[in-house]
C-alpha atoms as a PDB file:
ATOM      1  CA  UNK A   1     152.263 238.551   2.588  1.00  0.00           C
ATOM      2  CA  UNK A   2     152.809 236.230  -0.713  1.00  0.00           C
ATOM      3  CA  UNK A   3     149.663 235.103  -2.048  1.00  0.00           C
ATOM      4  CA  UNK A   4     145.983 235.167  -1.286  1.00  0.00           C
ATOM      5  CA  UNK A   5     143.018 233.436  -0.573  1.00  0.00           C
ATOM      6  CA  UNK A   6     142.266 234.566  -4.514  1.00  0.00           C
ATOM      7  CA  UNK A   7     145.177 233.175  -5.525  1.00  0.00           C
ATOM      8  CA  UNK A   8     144.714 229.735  -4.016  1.00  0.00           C
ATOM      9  CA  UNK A   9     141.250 229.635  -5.462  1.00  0.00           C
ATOM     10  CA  UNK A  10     143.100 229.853  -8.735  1.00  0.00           C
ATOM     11  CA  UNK A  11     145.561 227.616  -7.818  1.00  0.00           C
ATOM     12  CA  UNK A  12     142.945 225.342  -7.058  1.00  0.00           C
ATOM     13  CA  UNK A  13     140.865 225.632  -9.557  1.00  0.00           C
ATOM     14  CA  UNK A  14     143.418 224.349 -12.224  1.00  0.00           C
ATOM     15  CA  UNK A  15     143.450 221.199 -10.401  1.00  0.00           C
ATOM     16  CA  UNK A  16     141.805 218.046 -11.660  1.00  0.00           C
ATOM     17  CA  UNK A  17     138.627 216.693 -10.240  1.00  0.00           C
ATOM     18  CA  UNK A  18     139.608 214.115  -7.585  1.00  0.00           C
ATOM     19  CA  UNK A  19     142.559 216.910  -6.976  1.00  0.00           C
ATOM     20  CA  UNK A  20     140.690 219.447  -6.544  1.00  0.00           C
ATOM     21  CA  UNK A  21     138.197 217.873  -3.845  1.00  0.00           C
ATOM     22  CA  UNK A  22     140.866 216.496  -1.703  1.00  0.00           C
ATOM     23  CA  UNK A  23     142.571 219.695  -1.722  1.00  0.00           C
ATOM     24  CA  UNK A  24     139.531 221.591  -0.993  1.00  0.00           C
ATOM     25  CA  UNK A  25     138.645 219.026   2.075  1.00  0.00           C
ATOM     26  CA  UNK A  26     142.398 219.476   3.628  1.00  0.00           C
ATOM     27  CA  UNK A  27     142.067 223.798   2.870  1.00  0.00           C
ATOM     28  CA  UNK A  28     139.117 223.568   4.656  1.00  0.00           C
ATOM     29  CA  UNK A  29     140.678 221.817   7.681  1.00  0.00           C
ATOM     30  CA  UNK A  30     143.557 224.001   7.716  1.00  0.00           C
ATOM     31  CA  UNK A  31     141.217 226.695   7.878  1.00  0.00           C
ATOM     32  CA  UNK A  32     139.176 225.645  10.454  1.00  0.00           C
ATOM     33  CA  UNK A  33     142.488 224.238  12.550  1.00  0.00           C
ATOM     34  CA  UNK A  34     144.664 226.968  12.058  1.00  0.00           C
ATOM     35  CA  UNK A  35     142.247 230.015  13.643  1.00  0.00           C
ATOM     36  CA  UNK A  36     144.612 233.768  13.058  1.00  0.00           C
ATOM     37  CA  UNK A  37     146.680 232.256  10.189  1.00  0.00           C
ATOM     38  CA  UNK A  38     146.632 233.662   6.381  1.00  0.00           C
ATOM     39  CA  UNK A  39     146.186 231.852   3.320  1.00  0.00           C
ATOM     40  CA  UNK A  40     149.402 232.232   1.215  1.00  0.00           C
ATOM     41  CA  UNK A  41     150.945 231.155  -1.860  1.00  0.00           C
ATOM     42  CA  UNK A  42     154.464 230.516  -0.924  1.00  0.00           C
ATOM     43  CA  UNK A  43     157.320 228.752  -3.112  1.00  0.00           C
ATOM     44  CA  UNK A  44     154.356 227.918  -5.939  1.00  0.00           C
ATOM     45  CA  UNK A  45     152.487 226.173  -2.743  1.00  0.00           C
ATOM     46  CA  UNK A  46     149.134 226.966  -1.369  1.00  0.00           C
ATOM     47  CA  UNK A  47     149.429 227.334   2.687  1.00  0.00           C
ATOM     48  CA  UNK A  48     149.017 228.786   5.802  1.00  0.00           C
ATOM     49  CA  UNK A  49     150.934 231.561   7.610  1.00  0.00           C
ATOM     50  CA  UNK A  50     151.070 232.690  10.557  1.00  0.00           C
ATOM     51  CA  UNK A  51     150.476 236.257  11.441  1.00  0.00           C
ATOM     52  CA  UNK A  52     152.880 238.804  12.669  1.00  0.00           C
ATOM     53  CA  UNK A  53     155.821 240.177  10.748  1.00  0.00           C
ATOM     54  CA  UNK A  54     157.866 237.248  11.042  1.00  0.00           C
ATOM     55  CA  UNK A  55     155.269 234.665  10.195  1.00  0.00           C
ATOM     56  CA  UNK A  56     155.949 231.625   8.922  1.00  0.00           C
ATOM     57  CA  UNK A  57     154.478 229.165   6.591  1.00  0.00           C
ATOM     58  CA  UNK A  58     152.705 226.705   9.335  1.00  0.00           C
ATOM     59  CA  UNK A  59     151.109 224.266   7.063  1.00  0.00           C
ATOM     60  CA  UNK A  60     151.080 223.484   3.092  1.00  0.00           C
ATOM     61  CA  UNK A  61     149.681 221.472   0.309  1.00  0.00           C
ATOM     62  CA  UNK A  62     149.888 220.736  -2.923  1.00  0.00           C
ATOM     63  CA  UNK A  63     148.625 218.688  -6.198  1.00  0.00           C
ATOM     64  CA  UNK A  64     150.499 217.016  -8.535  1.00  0.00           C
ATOM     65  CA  UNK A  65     150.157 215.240 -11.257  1.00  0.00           C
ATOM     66  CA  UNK A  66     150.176 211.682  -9.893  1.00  0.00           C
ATOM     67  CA  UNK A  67     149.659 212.738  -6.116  1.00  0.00           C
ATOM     68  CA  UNK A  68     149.540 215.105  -3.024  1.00  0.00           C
ATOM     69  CA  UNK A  69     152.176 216.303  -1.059  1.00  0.00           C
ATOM     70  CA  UNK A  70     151.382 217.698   2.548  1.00  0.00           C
END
């Protein structure tokens, strides 16, 4: 499985402020939406995968430096 739950706390945490919150917010949603998925880092993007050996990135987000991208 690419990534972790480490590594998007790293990801994260390089982030600016307002970046970082938002981000945060939608992780936690994911999280909470996405019950028997995995935190991944896939393609330099923090997501969601699901389990099972052919698992697939369900949901992802990212920060840059003049917006989001969902």
């Amino acid at each position: 499985m690419p990534g972790s739950a480490a590594a998007v706390d790293a990801d994260l945490a390089a982030l600016l402020s307002d970046q970082k919150t938002a981000l945060r917010h939608l992780r936690e949603f994911f999280a909470r939406l996405l019950h028997g998925h995995f935190e991944c880092i896939s393609y330099a993007m923090p997501g969601f995968l699901q389990s099972g050996p052919q698992g697939r990135m369900v949901a992802g987000y990212v920060g840059f430096r003049r917006h989001l991208y969902l």
